[in-house]
Protein backbone atom coordinates (compact mmCIF):
# COMPACT_ATOMS: atom_id res chain seq x y z
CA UNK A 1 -72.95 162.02 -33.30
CA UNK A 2 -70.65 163.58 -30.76
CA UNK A 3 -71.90 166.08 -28.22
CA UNK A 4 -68.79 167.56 -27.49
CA UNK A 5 -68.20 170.13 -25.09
CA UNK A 6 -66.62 173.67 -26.48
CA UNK A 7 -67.54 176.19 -23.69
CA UNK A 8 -63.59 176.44 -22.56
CA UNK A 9 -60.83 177.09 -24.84
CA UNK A 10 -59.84 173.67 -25.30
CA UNK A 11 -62.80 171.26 -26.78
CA UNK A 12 -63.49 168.38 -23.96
CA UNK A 13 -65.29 165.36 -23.55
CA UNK A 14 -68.20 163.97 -21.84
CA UNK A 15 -68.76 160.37 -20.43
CA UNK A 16 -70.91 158.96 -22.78
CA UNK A 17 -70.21 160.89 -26.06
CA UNK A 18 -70.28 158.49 -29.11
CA UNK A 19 -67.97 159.10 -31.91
CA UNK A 20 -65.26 157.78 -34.06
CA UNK A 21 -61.90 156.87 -33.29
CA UNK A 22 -61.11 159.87 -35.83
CA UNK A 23 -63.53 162.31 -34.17
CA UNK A 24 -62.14 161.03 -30.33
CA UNK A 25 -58.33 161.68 -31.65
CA UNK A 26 -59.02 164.98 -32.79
CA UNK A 27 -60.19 166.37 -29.98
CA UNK A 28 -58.07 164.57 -27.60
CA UNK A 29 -54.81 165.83 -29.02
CA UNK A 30 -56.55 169.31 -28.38
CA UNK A 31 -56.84 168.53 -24.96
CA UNK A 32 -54.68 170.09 -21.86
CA UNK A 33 -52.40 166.93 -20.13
CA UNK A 34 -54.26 166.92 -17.08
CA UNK A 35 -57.59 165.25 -18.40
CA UNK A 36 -57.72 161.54 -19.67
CA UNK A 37 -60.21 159.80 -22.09
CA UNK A 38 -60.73 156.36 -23.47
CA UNK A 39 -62.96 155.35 -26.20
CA UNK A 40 -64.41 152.37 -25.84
CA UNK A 41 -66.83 151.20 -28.67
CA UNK A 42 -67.29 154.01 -29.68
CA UNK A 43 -68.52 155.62 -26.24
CA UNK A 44 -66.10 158.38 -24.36
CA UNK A 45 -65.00 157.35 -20.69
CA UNK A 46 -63.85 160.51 -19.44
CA UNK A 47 -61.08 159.04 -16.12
CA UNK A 48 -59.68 160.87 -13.67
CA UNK A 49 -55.95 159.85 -12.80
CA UNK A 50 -55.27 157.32 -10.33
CA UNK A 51 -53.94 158.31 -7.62
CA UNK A 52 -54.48 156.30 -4.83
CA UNK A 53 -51.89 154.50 -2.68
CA UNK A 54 -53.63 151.31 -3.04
CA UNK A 55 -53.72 151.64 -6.89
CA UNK A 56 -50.13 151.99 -6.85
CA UNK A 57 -49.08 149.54 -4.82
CA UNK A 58 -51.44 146.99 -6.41
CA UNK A 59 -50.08 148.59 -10.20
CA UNK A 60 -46.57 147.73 -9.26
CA UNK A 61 -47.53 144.47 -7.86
CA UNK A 62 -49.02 143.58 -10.92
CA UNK A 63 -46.27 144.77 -13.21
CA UNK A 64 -44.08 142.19 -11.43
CA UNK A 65 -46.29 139.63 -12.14
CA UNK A 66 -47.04 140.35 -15.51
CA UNK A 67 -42.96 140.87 -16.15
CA UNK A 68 -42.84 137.85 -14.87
CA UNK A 69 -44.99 135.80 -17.21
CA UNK A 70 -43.59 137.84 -20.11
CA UNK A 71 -40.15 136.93 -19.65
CA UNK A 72 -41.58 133.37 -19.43
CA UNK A 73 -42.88 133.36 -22.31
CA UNK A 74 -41.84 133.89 -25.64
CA UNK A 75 -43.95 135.91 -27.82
CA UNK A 76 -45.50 138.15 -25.51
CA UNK A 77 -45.10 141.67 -24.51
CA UNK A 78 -46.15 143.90 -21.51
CA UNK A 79 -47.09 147.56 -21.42
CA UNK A 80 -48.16 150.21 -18.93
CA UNK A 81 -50.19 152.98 -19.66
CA UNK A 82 -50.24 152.77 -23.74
CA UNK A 83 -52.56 153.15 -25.75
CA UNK A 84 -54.33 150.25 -27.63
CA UNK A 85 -56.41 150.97 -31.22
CA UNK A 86 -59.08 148.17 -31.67
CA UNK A 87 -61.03 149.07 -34.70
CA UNK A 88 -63.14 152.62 -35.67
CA UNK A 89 -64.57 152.41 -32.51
CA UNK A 90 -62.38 151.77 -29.42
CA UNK A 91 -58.83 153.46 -27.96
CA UNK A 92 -58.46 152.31 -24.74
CA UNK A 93 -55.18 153.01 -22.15
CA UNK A 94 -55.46 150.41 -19.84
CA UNK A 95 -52.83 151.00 -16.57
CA UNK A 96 -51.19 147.15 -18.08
CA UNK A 97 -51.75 144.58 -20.58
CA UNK A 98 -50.31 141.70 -21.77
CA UNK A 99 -50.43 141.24 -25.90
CA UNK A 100 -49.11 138.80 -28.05
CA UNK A 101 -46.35 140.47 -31.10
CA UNK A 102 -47.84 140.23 -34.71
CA UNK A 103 -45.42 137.85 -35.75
CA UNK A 104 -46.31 135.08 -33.21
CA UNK A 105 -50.43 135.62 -33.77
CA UNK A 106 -50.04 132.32 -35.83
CA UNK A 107 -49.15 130.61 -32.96
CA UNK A 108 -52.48 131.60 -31.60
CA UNK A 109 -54.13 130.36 -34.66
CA UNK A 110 -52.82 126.85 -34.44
CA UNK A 111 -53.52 126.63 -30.67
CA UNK A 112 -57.52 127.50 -31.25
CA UNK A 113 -56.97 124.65 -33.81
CA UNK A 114 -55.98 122.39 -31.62
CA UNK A 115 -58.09 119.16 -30.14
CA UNK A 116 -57.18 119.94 -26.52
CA UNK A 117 -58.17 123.90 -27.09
CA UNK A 118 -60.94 125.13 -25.11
């Protein structure tokens, strides 16, 4: 059950609000651009924006890195700042992450197969 703020024009969030992914995008496309929330299992994580000078030198730091691995190896892809659907129950935006494309999720597959996994 969601306890969802109404008392400004726009609906809003609280940290801690449970709901469904449904419920969270509903509101959130409501939302003015200035406020940012992540659902994660099914809880709302209102977060303020980042914008500290030692978040954004670490962010593009870590970019470089992860561009790095990514372009080292095939099957992979890096984002920053998109949005990731897991399930009913979590949207998170993390600032970067590293996923592996559908079409080489096989590859995972045979590696948690293998003898030497784990």
């Amino acid at each position: 059950m969601s306890t969802v703020s109404t008392t400004s024009r726009f609906p809003s969030f609280q940290n801690g609000d449970r709901m469904t992914r449904a419920e969270f995008h509903y509101i959130y496309d409501k939302m003015p651009d200035d406020g940012r929330a992540e659902l994660v299992g099914g809880v709302v994580y209102y977060v303020a924006s980042p914008l500290k000078l030692q978040h954004g030198t670490s962010h593009v730091q870590l970019s470089g890195v992860l561009a790095a691995y990514v372009a080292h190896t095939s099957g992979t892809q890096v984002a920053d700042n998109a949005t990731i659907l897991l399930g009913d129950d979590g949207e998170p935006q993390p600032d970067l992450f590293v996923r592996i494309l559908p079409e080489f999720e096989f590859v995972k597959k045979l590696a948690a197969r293998s003898p030497t996994a784990g």
